[in-house]
Structure formats: structure tokens, C-alpha cells
N, C-alpha and C. Protein backbone atom coordinates (compact mmCIF):
# COMPACT_ATOMS: atom_id res chain seq x y z
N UNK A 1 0.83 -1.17 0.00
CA UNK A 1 0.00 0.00 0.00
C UNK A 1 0.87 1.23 0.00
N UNK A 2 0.39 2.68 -0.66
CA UNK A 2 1.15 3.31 -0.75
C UNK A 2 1.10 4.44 0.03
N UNK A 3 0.75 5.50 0.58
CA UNK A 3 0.56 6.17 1.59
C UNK A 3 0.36 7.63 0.75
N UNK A 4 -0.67 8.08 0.83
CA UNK A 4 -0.82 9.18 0.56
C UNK A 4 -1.06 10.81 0.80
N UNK A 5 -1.91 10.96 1.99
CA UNK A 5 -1.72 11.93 2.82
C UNK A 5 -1.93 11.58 4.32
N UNK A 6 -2.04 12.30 5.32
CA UNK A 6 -2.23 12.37 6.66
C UNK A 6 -2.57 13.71 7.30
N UNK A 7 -3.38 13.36 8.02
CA UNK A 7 -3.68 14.88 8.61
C UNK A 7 -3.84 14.29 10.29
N UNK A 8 -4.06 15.42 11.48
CA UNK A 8 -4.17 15.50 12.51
C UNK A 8 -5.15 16.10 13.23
N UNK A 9 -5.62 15.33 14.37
CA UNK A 9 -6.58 16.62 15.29
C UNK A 9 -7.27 16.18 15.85
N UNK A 10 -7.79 16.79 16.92
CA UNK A 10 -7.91 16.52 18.34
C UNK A 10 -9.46 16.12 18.31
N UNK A 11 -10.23 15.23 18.71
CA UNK A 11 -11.73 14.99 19.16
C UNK A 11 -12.31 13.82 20.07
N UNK A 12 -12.61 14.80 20.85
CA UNK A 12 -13.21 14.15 22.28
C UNK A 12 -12.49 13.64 23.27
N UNK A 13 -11.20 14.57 23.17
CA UNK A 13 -9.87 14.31 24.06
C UNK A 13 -9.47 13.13 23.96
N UNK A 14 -9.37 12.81 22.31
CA UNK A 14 -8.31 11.66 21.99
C UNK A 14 -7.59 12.51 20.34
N UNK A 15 -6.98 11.93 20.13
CA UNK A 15 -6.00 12.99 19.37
C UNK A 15 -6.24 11.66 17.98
N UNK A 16 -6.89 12.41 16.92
CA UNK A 16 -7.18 11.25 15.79
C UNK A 16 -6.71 11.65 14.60
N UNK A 17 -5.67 10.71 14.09
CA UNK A 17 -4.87 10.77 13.24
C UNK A 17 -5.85 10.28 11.97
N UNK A 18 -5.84 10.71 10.92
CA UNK A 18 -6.17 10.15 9.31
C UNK A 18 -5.30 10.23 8.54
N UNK A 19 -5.07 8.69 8.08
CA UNK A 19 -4.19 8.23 6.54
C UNK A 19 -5.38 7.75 5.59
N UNK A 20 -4.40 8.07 4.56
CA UNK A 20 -5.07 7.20 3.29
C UNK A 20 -4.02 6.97 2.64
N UNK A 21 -4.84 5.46 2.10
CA UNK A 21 -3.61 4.87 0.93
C UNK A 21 -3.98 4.14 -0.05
N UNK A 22 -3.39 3.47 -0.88
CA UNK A 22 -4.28 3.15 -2.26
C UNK A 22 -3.32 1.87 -1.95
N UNK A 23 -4.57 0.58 -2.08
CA UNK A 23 -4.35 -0.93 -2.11
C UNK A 23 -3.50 -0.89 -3.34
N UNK A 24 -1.98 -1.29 -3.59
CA UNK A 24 -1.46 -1.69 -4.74
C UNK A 24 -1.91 -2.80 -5.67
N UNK A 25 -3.18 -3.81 -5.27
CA UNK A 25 -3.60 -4.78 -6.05
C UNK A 25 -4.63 -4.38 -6.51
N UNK A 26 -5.56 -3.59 -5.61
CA UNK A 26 -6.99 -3.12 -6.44
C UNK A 26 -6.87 -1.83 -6.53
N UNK A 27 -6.12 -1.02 -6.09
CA UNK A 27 -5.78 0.31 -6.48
C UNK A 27 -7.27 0.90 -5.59
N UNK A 28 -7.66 0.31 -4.98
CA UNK A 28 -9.14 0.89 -3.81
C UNK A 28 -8.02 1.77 -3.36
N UNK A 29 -8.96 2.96 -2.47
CA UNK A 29 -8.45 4.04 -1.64
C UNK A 29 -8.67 3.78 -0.38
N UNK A 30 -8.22 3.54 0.73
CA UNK A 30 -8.43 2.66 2.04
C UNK A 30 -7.64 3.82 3.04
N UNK A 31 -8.88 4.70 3.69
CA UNK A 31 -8.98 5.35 4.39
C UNK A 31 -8.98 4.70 6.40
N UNK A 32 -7.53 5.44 6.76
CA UNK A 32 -7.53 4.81 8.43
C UNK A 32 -7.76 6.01 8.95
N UNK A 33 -8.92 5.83 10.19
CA UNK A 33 -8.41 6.73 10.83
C UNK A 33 -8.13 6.35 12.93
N UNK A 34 -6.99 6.81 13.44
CA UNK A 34 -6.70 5.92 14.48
C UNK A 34 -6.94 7.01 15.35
N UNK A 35 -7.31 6.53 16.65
CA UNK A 35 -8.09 7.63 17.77
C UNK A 35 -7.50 6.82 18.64
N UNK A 36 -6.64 7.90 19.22
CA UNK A 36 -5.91 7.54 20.23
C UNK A 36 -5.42 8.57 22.02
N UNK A 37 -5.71 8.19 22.85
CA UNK A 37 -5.21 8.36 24.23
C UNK A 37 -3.83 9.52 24.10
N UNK A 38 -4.06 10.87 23.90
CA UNK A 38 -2.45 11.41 23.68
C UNK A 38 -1.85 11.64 25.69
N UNK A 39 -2.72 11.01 26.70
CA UNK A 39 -1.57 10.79 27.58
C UNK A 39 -0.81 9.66 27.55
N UNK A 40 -1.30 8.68 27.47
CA UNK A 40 -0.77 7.43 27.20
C UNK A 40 0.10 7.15 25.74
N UNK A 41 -0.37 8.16 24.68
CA UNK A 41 -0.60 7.21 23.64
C UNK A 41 -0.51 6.25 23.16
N UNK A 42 -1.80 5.23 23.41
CA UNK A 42 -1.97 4.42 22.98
C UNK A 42 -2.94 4.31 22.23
N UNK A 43 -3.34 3.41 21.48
CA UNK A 43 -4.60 3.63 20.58
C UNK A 43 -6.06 2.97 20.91
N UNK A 44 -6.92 3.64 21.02
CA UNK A 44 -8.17 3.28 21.46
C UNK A 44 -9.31 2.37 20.64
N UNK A 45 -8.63 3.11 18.84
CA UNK A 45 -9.89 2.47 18.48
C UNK A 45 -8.96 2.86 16.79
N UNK A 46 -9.18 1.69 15.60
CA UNK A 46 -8.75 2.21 14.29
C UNK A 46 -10.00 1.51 13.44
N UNK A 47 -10.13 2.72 12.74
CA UNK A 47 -11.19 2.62 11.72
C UNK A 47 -10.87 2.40 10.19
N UNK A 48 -11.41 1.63 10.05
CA UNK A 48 -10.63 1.17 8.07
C UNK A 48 -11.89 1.58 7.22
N UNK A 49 -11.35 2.06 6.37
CA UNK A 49 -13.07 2.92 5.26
C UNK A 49 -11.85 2.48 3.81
N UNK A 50 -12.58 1.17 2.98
CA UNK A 50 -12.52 1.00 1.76
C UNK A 50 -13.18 1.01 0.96
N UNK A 51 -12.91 2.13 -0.25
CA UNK A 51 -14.19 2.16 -1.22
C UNK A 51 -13.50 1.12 -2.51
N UNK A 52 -14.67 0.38 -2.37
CA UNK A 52 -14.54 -0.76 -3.44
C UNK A 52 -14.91 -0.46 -4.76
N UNK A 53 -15.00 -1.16 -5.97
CA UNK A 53 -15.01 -0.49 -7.19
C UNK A 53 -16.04 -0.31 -7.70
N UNK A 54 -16.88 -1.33 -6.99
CA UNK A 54 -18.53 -1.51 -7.17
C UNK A 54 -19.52 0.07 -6.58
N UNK A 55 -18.51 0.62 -5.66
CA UNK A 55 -18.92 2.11 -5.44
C UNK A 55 -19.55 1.88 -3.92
N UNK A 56 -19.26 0.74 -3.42
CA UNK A 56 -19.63 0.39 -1.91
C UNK A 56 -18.59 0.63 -0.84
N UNK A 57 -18.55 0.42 0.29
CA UNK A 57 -17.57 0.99 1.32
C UNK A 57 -18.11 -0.41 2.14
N UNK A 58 -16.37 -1.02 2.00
CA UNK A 58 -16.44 -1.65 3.69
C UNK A 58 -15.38 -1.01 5.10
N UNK A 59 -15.84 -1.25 5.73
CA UNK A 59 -15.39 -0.61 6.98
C UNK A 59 -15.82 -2.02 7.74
N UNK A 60 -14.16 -1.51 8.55
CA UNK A 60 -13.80 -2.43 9.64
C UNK A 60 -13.61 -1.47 10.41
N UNK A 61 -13.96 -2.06 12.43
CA UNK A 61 -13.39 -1.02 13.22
C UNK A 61 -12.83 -1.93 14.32
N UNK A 62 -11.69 -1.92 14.52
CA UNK A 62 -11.00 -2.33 15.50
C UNK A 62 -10.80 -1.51 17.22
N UNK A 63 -11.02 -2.15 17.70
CA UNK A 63 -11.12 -1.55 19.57
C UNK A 63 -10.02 -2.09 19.97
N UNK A 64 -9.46 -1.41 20.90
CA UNK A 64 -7.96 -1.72 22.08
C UNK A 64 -8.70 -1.35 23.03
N UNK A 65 -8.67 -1.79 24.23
CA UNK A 65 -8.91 -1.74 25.59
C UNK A 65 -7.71 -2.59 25.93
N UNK A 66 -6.74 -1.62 26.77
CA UNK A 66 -5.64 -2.05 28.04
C UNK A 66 -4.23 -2.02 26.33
N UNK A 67 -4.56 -1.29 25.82
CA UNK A 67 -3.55 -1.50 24.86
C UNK A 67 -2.02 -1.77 25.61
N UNK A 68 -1.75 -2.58 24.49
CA UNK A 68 0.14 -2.89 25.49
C UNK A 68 1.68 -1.99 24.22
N UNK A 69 0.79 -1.47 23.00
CA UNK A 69 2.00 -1.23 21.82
C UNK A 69 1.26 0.23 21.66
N UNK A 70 2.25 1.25 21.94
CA UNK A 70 2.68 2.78 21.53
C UNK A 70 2.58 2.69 20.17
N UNK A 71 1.61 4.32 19.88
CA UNK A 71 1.86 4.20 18.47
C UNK A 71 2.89 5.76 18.11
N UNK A 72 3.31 5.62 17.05
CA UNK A 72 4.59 6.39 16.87
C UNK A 72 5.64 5.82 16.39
């Protein structure tokens, strides 16, 4: 995957990062965005938004509770 932009910023006193990147096999655009704890930082919660070619979106959302891996 290739990485294309990133942006930053703060909501609901977790500090939520957005990437996007384009799948090198289907060339989909696969939007993360990770919400994370900035005392700890650790990550609370990452959200996956893929728009498929058919013009549909799957989304996955992953939860951390007691996270043990820093992101950075």
C-alpha cells in the first residue's frame, strides 16, 4: 500500500490521526483513521473505510482496551 496523505486533530480528548492509501492490487483508496489516548498514547480504536469499485464501502473497526504497543 502506498501512503498518501495524513492529517491530525484533536476529538473528544483523543488525538485522531487520518491516513489514506491506495491498495497496490486493487488500487481501492483505504482510508484509516486511528483515535488515540495522547496521555498514554496508545490507541483506542482504528477505523478502516474501503471504497470498493462496485462504489460500496467496507469498513472495519478495531477496539484496544488495556492497549500494550505505543503508536509512533
Amino acid at each position: 500500500m502506498q501512503k498518501t496523505n495524513m492529517y491530525i486533530k484533536i476529538k473528544n480528548d483523543c488525538k485522531l490521526i487520518r491516513k489514506q492509501f491506495v491498495n497496490s492490487e486493487s488500487d481501492n483508496i483505504i482510508e484509516l483513521e486511528i483515535y488515540y489516548n495522547p496521555e498514554t498514547e496508545m490507541a483506542n480504536k482504528i477505523t478502516s473505510i474501503e471504497y470498493l469499485q462496485n462504489g460500496k464501502l467496507e469498513i472495519t473497526e478495531y477496539y484496544y482496551y488495556k492497549a500494550k504497543k505505543r503508536l509512533g
